[in-house]
PDB file of N, CA and C in Angstrom:
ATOM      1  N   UNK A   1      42.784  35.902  79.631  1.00  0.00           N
ATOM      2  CA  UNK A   1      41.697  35.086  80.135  1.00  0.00           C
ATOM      3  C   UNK A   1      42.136  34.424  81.438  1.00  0.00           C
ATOM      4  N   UNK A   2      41.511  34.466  82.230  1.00  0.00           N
ATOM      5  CA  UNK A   2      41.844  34.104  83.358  1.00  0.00           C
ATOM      6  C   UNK A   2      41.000  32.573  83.778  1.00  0.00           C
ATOM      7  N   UNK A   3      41.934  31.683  83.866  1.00  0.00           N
ATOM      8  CA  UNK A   3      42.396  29.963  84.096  1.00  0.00           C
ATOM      9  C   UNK A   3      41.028  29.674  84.996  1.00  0.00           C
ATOM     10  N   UNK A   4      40.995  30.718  86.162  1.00  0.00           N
ATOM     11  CA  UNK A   4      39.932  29.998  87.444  1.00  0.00           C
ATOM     12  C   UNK A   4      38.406  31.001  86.902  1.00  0.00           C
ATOM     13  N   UNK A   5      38.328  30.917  85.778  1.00  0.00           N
ATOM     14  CA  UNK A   5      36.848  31.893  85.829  1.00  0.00           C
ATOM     15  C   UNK A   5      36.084  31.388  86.279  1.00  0.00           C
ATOM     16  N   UNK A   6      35.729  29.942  86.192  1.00  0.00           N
ATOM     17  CA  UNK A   6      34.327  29.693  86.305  1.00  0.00           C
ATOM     18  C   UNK A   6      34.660  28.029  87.717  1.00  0.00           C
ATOM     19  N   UNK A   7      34.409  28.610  88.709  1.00  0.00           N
ATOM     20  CA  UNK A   7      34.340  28.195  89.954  1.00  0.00           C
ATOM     21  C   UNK A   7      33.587  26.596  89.808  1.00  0.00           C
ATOM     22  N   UNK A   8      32.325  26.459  89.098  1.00  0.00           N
ATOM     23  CA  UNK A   8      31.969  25.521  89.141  1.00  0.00           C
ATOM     24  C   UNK A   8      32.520  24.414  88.567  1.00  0.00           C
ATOM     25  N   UNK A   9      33.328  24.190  87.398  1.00  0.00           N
ATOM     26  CA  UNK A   9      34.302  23.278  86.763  1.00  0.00           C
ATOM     27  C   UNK A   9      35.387  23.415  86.876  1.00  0.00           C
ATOM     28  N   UNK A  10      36.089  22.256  86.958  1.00  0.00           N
ATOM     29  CA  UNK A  10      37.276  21.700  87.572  1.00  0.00           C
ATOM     30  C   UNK A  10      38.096  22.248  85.834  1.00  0.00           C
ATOM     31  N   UNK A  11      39.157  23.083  86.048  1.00  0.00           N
ATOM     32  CA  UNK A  11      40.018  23.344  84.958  1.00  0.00           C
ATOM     33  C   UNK A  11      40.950  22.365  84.944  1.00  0.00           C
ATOM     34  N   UNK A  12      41.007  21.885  83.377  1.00  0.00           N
ATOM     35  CA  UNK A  12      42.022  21.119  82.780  1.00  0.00           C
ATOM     36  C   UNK A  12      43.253  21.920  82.466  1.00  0.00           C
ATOM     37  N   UNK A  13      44.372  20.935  82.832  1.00  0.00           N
ATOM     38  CA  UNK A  13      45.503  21.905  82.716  1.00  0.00           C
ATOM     39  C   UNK A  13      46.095  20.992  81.297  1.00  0.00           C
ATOM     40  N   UNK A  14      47.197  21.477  80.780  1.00  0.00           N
ATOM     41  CA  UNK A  14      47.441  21.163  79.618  1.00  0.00           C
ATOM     42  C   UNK A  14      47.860  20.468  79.398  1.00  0.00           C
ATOM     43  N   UNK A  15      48.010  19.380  79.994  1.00  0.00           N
ATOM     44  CA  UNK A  15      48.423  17.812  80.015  1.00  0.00           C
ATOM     45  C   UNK A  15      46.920  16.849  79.410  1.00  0.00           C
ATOM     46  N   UNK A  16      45.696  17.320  80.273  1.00  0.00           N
ATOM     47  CA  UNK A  16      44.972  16.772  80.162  1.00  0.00           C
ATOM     48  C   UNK A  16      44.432  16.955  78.688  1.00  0.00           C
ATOM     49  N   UNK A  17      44.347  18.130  78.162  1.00  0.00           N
ATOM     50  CA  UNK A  17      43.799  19.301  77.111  1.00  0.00           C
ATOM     51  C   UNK A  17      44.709  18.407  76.174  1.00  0.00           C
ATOM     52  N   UNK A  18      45.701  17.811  76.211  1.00  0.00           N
ATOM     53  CA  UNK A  18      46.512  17.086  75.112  1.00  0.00           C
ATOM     54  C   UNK A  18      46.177  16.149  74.889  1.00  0.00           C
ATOM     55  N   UNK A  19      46.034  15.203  76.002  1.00  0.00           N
ATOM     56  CA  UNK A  19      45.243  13.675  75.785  1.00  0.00           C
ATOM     57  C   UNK A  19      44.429  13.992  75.599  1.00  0.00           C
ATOM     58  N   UNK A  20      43.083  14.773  75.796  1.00  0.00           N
ATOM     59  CA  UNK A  20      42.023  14.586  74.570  1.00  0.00           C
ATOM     60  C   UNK A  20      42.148  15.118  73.385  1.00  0.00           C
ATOM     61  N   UNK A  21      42.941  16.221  73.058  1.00  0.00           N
ATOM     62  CA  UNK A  21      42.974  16.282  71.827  1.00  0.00           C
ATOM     63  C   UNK A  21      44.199  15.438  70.812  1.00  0.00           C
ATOM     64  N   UNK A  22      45.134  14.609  71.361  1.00  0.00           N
ATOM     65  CA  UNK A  22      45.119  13.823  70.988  1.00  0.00           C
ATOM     66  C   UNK A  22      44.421  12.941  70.116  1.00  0.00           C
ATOM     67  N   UNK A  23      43.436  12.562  71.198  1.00  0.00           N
ATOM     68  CA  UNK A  23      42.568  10.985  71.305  1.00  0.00           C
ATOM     69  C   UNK A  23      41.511  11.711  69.770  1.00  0.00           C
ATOM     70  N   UNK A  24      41.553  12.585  69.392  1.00  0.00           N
ATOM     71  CA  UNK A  24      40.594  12.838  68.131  1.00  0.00           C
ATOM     72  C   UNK A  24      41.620  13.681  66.883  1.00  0.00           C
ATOM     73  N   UNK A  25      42.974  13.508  67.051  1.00  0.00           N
ATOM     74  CA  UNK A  25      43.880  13.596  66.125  1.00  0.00           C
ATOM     75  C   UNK A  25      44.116  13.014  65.013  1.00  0.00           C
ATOM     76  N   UNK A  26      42.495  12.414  64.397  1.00  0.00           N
ATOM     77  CA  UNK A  26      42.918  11.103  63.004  1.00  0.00           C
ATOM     78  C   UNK A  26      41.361  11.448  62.590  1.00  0.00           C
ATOM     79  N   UNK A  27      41.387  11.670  61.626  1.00  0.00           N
ATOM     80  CA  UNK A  27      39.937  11.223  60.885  1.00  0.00           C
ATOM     81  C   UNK A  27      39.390  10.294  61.173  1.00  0.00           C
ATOM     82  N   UNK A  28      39.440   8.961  61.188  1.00  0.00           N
ATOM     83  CA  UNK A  28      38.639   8.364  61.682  1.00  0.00           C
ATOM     84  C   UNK A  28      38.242   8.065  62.924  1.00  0.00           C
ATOM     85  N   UNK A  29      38.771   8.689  63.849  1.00  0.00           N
ATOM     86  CA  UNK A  29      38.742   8.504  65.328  1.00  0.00           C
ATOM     87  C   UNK A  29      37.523   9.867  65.767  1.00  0.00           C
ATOM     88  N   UNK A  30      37.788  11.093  64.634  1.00  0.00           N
ATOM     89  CA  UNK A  30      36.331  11.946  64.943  1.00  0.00           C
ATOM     90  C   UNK A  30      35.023  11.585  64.340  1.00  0.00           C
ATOM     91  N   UNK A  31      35.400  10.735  63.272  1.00  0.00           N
ATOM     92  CA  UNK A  31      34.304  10.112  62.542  1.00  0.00           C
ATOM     93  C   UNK A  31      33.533   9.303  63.509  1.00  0.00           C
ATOM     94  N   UNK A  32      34.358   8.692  64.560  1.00  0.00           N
ATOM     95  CA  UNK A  32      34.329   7.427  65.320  1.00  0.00           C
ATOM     96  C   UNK A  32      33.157   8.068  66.349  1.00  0.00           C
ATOM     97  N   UNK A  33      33.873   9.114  67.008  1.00  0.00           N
ATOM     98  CA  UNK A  33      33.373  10.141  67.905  1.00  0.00           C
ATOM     99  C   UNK A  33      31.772  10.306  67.707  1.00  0.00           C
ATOM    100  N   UNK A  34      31.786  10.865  66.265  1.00  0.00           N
ATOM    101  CA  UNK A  34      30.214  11.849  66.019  1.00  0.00           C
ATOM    102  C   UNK A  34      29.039  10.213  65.422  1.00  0.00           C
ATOM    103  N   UNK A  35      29.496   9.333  65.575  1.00  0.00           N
ATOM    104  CA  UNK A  35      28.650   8.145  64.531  1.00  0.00           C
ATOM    105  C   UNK A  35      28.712   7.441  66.063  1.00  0.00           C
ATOM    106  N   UNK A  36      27.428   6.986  65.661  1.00  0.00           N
ATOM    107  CA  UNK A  36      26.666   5.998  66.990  1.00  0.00           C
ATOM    108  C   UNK A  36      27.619   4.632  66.317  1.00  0.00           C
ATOM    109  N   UNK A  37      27.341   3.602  67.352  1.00  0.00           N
ATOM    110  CA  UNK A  37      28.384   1.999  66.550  1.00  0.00           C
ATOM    111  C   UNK A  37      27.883   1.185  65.396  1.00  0.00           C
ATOM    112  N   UNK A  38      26.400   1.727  65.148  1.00  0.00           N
ATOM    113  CA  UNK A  38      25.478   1.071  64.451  1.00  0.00           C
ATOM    114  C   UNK A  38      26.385   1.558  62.662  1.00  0.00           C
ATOM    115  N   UNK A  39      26.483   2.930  63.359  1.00  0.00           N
ATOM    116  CA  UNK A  39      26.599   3.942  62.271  1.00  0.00           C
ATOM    117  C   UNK A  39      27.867   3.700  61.495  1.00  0.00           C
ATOM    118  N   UNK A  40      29.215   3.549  62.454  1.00  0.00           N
ATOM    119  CA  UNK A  40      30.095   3.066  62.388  1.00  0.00           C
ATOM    120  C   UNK A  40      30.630   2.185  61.276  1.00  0.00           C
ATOM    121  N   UNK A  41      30.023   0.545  62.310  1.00  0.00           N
ATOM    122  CA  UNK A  41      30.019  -0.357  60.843  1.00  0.00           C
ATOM    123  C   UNK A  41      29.244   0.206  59.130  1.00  0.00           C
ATOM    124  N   UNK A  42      28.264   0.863  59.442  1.00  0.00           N
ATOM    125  CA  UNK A  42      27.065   1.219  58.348  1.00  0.00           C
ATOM    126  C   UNK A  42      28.647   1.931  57.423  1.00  0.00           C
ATOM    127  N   UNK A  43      28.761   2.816  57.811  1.00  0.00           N
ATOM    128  CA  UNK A  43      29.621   4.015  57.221  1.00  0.00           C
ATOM    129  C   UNK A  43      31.109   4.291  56.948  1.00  0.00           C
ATOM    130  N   UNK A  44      31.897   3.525  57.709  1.00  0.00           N
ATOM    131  CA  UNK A  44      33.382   3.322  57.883  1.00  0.00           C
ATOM    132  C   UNK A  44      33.637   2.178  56.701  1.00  0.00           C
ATOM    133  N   UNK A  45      34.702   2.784  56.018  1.00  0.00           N
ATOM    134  CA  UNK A  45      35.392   1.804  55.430  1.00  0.00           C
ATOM    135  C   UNK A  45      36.787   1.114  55.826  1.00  0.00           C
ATOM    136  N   UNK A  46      36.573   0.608  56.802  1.00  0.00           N
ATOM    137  CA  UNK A  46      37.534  -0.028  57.369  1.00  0.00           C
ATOM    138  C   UNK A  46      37.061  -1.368  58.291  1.00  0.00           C
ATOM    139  N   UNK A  47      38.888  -2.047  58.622  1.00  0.00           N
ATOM    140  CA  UNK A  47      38.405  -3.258  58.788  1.00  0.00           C
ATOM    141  C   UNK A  47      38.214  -3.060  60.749  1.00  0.00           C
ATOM    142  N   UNK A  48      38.158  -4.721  61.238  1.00  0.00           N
ATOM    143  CA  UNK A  48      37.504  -4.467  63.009  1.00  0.00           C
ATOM    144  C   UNK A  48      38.827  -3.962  63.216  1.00  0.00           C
ATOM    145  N   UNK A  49      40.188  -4.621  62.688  1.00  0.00           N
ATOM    146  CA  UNK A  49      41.566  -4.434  63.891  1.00  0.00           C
ATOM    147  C   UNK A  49      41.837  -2.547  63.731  1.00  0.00           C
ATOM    148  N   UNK A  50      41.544  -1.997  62.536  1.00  0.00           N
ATOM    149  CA  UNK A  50      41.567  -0.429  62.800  1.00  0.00           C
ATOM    150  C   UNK A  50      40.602   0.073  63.355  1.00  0.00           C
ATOM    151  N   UNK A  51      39.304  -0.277  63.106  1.00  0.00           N
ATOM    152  CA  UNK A  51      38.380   0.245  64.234  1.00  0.00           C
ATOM    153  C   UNK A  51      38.494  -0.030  65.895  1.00  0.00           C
ATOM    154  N   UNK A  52      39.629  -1.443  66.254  1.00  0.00           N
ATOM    155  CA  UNK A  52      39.586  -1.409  67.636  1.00  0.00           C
ATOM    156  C   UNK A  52      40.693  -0.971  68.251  1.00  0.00           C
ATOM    157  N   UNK A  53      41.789  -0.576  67.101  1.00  0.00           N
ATOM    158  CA  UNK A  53      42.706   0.527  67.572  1.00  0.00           C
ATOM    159  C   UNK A  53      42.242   1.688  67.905  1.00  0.00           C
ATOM    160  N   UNK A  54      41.074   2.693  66.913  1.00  0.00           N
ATOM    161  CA  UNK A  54      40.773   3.760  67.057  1.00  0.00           C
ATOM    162  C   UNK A  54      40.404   3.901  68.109  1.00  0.00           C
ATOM    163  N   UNK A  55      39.152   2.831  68.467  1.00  0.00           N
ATOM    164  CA  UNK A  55      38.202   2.817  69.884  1.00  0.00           C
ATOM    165  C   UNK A  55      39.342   3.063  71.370  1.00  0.00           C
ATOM    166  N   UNK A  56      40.126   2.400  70.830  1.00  0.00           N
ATOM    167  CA  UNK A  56      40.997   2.232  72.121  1.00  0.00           C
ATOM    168  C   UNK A  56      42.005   3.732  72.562  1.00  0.00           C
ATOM    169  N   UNK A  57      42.233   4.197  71.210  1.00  0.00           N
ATOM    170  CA  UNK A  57      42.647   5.868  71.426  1.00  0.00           C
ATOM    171  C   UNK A  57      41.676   6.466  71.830  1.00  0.00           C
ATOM    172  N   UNK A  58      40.834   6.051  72.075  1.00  0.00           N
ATOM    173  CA  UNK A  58      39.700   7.161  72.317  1.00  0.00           C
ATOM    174  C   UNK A  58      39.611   6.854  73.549  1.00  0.00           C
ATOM    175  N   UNK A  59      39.361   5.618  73.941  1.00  0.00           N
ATOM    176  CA  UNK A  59      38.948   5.220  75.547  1.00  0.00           C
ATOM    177  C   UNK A  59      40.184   5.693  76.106  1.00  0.00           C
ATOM    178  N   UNK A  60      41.383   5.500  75.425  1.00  0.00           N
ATOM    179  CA  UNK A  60      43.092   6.072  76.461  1.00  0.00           C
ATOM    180  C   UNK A  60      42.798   7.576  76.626  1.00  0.00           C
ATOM    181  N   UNK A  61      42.317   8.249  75.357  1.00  0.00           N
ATOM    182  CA  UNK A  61      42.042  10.290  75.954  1.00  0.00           C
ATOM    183  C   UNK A  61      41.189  10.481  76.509  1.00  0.00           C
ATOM    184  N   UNK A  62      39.813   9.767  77.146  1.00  0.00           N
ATOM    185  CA  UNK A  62      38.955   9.578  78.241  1.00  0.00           C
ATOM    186  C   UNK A  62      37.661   9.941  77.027  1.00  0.00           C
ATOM    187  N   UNK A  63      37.326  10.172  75.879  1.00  0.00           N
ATOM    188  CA  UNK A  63      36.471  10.231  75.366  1.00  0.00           C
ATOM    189  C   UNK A  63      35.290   9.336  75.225  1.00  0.00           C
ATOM    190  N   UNK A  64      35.631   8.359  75.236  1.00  0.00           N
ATOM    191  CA  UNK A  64      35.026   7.112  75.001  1.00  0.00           C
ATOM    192  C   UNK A  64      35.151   5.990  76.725  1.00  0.00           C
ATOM    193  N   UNK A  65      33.955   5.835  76.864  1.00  0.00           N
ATOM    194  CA  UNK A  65      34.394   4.283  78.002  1.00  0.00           C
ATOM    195  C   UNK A  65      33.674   3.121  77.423  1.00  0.00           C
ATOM    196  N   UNK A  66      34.720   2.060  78.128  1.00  0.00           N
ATOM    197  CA  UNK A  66      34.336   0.787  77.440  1.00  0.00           C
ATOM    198  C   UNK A  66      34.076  -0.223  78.849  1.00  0.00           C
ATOM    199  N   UNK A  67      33.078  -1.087  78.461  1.00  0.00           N
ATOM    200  CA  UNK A  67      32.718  -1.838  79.581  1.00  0.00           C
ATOM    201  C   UNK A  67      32.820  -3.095  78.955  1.00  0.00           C
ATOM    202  N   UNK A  68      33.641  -4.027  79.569  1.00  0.00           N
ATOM    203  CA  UNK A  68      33.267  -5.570  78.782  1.00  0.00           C
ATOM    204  C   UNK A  68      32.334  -6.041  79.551  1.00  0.00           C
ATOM    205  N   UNK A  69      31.848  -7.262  78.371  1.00  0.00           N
ATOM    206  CA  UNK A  69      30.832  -7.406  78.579  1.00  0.00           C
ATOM    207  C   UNK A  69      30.674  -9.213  78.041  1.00  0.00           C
ATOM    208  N   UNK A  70      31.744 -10.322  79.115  1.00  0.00           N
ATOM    209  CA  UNK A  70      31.859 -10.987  78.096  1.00  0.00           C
ATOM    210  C   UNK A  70      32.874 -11.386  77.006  1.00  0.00           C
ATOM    211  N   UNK A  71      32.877 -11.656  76.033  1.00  0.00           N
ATOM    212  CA  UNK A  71      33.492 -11.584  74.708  1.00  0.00           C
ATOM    213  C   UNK A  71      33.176 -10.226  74.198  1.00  0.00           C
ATOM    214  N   UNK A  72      32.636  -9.373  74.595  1.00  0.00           N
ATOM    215  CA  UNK A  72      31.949  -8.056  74.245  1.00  0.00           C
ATOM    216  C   UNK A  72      32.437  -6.985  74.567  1.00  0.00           C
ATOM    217  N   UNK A  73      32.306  -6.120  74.521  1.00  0.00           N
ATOM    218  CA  UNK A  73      32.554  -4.474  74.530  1.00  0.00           C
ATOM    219  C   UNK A  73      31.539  -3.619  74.402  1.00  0.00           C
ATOM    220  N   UNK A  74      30.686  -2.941  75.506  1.00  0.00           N
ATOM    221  CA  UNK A  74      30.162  -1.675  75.234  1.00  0.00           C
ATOM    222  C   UNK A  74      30.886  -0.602  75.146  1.00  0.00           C
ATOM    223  N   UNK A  75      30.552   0.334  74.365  1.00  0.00           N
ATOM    224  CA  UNK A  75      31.546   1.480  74.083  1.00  0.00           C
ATOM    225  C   UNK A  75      29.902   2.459  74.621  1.00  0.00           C
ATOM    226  N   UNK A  76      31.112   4.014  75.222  1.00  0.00           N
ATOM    227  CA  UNK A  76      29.829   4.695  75.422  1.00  0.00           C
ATOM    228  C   UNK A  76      29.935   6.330  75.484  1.00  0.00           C
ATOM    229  N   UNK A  77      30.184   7.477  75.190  1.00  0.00           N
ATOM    230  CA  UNK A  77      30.325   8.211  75.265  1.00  0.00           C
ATOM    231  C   UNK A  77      31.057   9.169  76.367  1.00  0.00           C
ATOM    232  N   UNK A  78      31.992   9.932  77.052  1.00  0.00           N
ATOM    233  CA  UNK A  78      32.158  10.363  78.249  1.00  0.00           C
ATOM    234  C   UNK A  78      31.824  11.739  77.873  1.00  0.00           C
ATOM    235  N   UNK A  79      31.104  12.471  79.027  1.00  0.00           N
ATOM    236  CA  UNK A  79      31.041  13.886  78.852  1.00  0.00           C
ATOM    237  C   UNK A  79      32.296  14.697  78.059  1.00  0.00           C
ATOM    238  N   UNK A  80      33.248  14.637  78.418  1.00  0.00           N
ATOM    239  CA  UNK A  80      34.494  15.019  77.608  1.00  0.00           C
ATOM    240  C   UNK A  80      34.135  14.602  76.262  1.00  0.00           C
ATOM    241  N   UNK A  81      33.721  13.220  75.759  1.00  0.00           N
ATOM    242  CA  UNK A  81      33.269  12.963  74.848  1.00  0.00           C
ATOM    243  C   UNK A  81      32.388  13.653  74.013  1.00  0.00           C
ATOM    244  N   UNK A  82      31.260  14.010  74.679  1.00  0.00           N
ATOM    245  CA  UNK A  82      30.058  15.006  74.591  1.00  0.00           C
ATOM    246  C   UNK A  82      30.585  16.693  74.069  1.00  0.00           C
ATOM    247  N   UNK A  83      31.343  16.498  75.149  1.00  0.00           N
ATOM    248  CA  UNK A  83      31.704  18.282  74.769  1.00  0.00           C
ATOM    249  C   UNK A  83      32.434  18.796  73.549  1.00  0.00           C
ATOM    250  N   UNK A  84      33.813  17.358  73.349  1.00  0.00           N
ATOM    251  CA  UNK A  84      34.172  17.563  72.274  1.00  0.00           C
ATOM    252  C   UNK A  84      33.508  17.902  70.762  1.00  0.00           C
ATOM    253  N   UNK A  85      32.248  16.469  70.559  1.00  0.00           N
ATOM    254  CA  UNK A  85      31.581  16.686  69.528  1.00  0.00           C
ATOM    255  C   UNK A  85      30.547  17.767  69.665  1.00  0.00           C
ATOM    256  N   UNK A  86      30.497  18.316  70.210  1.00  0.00           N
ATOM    257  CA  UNK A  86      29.916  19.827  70.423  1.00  0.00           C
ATOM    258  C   UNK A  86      30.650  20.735  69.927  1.00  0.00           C
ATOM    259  N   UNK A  87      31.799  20.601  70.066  1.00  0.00           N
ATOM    260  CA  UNK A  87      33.025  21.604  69.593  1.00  0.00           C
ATOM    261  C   UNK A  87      33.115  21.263  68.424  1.00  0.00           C
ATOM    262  N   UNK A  88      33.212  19.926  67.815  1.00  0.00           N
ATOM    263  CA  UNK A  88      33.602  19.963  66.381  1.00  0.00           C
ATOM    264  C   UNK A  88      32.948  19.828  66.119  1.00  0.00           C
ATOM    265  N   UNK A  89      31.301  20.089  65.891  1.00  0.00           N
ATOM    266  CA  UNK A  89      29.852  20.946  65.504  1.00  0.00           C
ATOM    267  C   UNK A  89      30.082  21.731  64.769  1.00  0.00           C
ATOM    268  N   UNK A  90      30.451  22.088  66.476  1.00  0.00           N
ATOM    269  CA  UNK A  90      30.363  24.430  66.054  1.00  0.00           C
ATOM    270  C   UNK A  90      31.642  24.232  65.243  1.00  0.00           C
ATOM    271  N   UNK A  91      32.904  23.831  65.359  1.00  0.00           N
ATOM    272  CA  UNK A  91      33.980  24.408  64.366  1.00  0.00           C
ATOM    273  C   UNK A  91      33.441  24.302  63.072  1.00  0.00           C
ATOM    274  N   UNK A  92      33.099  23.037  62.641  1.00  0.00           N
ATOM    275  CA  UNK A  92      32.882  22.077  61.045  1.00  0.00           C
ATOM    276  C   UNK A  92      32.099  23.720  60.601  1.00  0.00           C
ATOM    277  N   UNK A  93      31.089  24.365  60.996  1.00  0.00           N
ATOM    278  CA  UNK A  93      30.059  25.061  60.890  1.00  0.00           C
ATOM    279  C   UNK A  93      30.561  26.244  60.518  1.00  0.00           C
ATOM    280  N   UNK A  94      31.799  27.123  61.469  1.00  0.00           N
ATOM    281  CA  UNK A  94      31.978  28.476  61.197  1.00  0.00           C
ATOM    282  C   UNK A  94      33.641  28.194  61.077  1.00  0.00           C
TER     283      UNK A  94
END
């Protein structure tokens, strides 16, 4: 397979390809991934200080961005983000 096929996207080399797959190396961090924040609290059995570790592996492999906001935190999806749970879609599936 050849690295430069597709001209229009910028290829990740395998440094990068590690930090994100990293950043979704834990069950709850893909759980974290595919569940909106609503969903999160709804569904996670866990407490805030492991959920704001997870969040934070995620925002370090670029999956996740976080904007403060305040005493606050928006968390928000990054395309990398996007693509991943696209991928672990289709895997979970076939």
């Amino acid at each position: 397979m050849n690295l430069n096929q597709n001209k229009n996207h910028k290829t990740k080399n395998s440094r990068q390809l590690e930090k994100h797959f990293k950043g979704i190396s834990n069950h709850r961090r893909i759980d974290m991934l595919m569940l909106t924040l609503d969903q999160i609290c709804e569904n996670l059995d866990c407490n805030y200080q492991t959920l704001a570790e997870h969040s934070s592996r995620l925002v370090r492999a670029g999956l996740v961005s976080k904007k403060k906001m305040g005493n606050n935190a928006e968390h928000s999806i990054t395309p990398y983000g996007k693509k991943i749970c696209k991928f672990i879609e289709d895997f979970r599936w076939n």
